[in-house]
C-alpha atoms as a PDB file:
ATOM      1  CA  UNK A   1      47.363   5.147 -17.868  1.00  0.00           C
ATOM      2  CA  UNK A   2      45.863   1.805 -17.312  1.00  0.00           C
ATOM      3  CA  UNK A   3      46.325  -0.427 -15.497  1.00  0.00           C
ATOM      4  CA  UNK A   4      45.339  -4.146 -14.976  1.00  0.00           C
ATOM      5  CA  UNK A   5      45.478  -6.028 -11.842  1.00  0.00           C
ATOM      6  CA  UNK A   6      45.067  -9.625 -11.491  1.00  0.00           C
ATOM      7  CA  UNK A   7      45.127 -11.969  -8.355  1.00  0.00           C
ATOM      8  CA  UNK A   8      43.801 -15.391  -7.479  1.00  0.00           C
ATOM      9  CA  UNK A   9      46.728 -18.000  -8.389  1.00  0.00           C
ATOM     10  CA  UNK A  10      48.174 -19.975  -7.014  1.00  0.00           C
ATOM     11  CA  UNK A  11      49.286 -23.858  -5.781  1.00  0.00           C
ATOM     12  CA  UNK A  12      46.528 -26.245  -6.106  1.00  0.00           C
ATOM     13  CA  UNK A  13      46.363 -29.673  -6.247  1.00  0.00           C
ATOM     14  CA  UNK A  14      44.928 -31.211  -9.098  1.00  0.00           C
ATOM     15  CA  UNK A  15      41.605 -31.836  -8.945  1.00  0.00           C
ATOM     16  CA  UNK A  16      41.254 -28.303  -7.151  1.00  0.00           C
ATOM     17  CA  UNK A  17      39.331 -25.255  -8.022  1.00  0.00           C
ATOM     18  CA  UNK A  18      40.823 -21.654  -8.082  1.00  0.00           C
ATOM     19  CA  UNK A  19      39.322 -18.066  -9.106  1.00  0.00           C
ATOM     20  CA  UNK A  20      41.079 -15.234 -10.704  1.00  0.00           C
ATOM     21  CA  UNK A  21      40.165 -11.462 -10.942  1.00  0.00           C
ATOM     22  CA  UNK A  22      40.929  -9.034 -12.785  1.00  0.00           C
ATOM     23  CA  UNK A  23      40.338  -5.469 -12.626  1.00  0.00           C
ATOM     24  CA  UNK A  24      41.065  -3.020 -14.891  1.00  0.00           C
ATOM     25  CA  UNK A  25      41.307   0.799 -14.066  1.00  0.00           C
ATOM     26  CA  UNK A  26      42.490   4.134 -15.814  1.00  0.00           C
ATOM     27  CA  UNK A  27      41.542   6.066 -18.621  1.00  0.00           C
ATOM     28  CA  UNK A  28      39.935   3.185 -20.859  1.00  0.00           C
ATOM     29  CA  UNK A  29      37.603   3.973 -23.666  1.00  0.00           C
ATOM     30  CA  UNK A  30      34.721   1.235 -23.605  1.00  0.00           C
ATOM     31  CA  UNK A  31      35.604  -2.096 -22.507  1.00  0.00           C
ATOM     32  CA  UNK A  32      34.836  -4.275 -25.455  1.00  0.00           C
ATOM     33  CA  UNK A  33      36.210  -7.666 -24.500  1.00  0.00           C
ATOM     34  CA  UNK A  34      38.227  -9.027 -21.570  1.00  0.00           C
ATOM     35  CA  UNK A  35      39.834 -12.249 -21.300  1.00  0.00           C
ATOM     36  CA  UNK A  36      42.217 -14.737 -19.983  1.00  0.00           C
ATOM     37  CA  UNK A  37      45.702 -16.439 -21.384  1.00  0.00           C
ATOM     38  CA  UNK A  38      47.937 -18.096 -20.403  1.00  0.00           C
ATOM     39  CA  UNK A  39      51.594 -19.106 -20.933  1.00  0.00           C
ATOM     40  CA  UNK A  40      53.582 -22.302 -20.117  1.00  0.00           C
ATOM     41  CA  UNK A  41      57.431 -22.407 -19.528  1.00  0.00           C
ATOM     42  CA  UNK A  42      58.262 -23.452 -23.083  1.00  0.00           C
ATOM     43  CA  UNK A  43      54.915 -22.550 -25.207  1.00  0.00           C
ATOM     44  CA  UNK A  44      53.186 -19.718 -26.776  1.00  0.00           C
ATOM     45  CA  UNK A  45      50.773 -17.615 -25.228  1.00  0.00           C
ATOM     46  CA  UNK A  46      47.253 -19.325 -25.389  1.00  0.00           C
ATOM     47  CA  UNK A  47      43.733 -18.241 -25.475  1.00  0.00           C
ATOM     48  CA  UNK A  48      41.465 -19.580 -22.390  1.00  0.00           C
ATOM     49  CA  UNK A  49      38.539 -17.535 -22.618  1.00  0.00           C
ATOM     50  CA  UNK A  50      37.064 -14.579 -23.590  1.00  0.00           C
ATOM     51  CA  UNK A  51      33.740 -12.816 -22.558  1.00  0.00           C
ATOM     52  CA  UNK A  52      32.484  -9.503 -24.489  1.00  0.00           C
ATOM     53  CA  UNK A  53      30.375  -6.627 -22.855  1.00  0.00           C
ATOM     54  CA  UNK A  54      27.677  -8.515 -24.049  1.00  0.00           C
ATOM     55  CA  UNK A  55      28.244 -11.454 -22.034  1.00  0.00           C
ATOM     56  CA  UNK A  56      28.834 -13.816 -24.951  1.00  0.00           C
ATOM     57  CA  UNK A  57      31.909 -16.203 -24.218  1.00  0.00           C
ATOM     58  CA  UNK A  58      34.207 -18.479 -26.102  1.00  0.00           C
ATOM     59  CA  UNK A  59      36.471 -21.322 -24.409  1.00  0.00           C
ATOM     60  CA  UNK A  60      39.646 -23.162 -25.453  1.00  0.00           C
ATOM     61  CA  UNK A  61      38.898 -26.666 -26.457  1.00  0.00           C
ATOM     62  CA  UNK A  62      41.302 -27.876 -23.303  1.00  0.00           C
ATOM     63  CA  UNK A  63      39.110 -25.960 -20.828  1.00  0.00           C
ATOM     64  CA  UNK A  64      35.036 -26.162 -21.542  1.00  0.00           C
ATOM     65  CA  UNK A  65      33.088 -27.889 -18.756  1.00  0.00           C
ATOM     66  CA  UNK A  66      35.711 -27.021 -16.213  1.00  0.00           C
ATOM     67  CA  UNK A  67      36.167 -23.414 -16.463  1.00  0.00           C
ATOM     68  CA  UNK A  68      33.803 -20.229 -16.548  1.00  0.00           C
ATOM     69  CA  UNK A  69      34.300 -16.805 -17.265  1.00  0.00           C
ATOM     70  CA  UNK A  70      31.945 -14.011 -16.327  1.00  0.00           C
ATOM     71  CA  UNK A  71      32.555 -10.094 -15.649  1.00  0.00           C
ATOM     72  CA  UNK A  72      30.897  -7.149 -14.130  1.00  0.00           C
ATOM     73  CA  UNK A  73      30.891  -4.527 -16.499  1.00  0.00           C
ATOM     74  CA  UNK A  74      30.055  -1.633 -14.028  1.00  0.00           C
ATOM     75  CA  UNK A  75      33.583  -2.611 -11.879  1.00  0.00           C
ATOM     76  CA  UNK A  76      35.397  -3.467 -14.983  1.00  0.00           C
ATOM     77  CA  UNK A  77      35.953  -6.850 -13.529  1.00  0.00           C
ATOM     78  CA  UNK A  78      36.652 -10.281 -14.601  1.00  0.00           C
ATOM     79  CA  UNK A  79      36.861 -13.329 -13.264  1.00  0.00           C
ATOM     80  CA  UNK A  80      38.200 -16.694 -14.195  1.00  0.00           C
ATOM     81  CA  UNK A  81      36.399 -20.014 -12.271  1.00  0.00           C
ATOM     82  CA  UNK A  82      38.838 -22.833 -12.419  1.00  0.00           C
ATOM     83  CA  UNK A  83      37.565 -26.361 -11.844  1.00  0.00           C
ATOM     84  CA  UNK A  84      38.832 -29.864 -11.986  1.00  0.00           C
ATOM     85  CA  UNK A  85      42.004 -28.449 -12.593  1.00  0.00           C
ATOM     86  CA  UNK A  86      45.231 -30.189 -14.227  1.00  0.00           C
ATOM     87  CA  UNK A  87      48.870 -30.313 -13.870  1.00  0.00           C
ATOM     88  CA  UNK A  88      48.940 -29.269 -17.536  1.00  0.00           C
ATOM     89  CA  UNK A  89      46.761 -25.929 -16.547  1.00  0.00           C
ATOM     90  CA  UNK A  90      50.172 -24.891 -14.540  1.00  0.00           C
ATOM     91  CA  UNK A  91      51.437 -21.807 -16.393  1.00  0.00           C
ATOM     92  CA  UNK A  92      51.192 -18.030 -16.158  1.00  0.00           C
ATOM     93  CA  UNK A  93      47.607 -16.681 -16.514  1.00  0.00           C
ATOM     94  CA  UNK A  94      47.319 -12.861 -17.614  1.00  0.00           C
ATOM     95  CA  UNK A  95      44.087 -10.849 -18.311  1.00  0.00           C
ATOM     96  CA  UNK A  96      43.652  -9.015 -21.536  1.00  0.00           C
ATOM     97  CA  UNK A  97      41.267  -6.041 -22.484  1.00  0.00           C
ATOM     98  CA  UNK A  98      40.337  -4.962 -25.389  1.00  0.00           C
ATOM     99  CA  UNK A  99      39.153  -1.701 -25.879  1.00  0.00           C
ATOM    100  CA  UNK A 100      38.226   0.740 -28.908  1.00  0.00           C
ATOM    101  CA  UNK A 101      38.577   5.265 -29.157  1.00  0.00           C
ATOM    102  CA  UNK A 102      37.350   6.140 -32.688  1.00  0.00           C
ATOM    103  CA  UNK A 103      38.235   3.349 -34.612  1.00  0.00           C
ATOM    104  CA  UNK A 104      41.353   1.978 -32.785  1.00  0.00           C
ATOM    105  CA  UNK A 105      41.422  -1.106 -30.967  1.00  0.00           C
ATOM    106  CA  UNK A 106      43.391  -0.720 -27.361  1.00  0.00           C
ATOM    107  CA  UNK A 107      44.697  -4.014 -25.860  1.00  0.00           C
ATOM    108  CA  UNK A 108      45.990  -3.919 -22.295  1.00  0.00           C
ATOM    109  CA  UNK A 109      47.300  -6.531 -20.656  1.00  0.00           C
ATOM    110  CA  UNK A 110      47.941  -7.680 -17.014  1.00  0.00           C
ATOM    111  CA  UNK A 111      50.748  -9.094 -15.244  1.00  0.00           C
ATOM    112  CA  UNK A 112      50.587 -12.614 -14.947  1.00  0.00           C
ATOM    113  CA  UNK A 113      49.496 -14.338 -11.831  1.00  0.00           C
ATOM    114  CA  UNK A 114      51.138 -17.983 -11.255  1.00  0.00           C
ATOM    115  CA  UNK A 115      48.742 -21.123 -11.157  1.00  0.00           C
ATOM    116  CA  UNK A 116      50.892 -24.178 -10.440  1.00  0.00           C
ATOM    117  CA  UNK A 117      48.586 -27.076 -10.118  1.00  0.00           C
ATOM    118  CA  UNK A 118      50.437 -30.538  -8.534  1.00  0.00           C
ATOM    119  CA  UNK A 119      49.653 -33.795  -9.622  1.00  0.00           C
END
């Protein structure tokens, strides 16, 4: 089993900062990647940043300069930095891992924490 748990949302103002963790446990081969999505009421599941055990990281377009993702690889923990946030950053934000056991990928996911930012 694995499991993925996530905490850190919340209601902010916008303009606020917040910081999410995530930490994964269980019987998970090598952590490749772990990231962050999110979902508004509405919209499909989005990409907001990804960081692999190397420590390289890629951004959404909507959230570079304001948000910064960074993990410890000996916890298997990763956290999201929020700045400057917006009322369009409100939506449900759930950690992803990626993982690969001979040749298969393994993606777990977390689930959800709220971030409702007010204008």
């Amino acid at each position: 089993q694995v499991q993925l748990v996530e905490s850190g949302g919340g209601l902010v103002q916008a303009g606020g900062s917040l910081r999410l963790s995530c930490i994964a446990s269980g019987s998970i081969f090598s952590i490749s990647a772990m990231g962050w999505y999110r979902q508004a009421p509405g919209k499909q599941r989005e990409l907001v940043a990804v960081i692999t055990s190397g420590g390289s990281t890629n951004y959404a377009d909507s959230v570079k300069g304001r948000f910064t993702i960074s993990r410890d690889n000996a916890k298997n923990t990763a956290f999201l930095q929020m700045n400057s946030l917006k009322p369009e950053d409100t939506a449900v934000y759930y950690c992803n891992v990626v993982s690969y056991g001979r040749g298969v990928r393994y993606d777990y996911w977390g689930q959800g924490t709220q971030v409702t930012v007010s204008s």
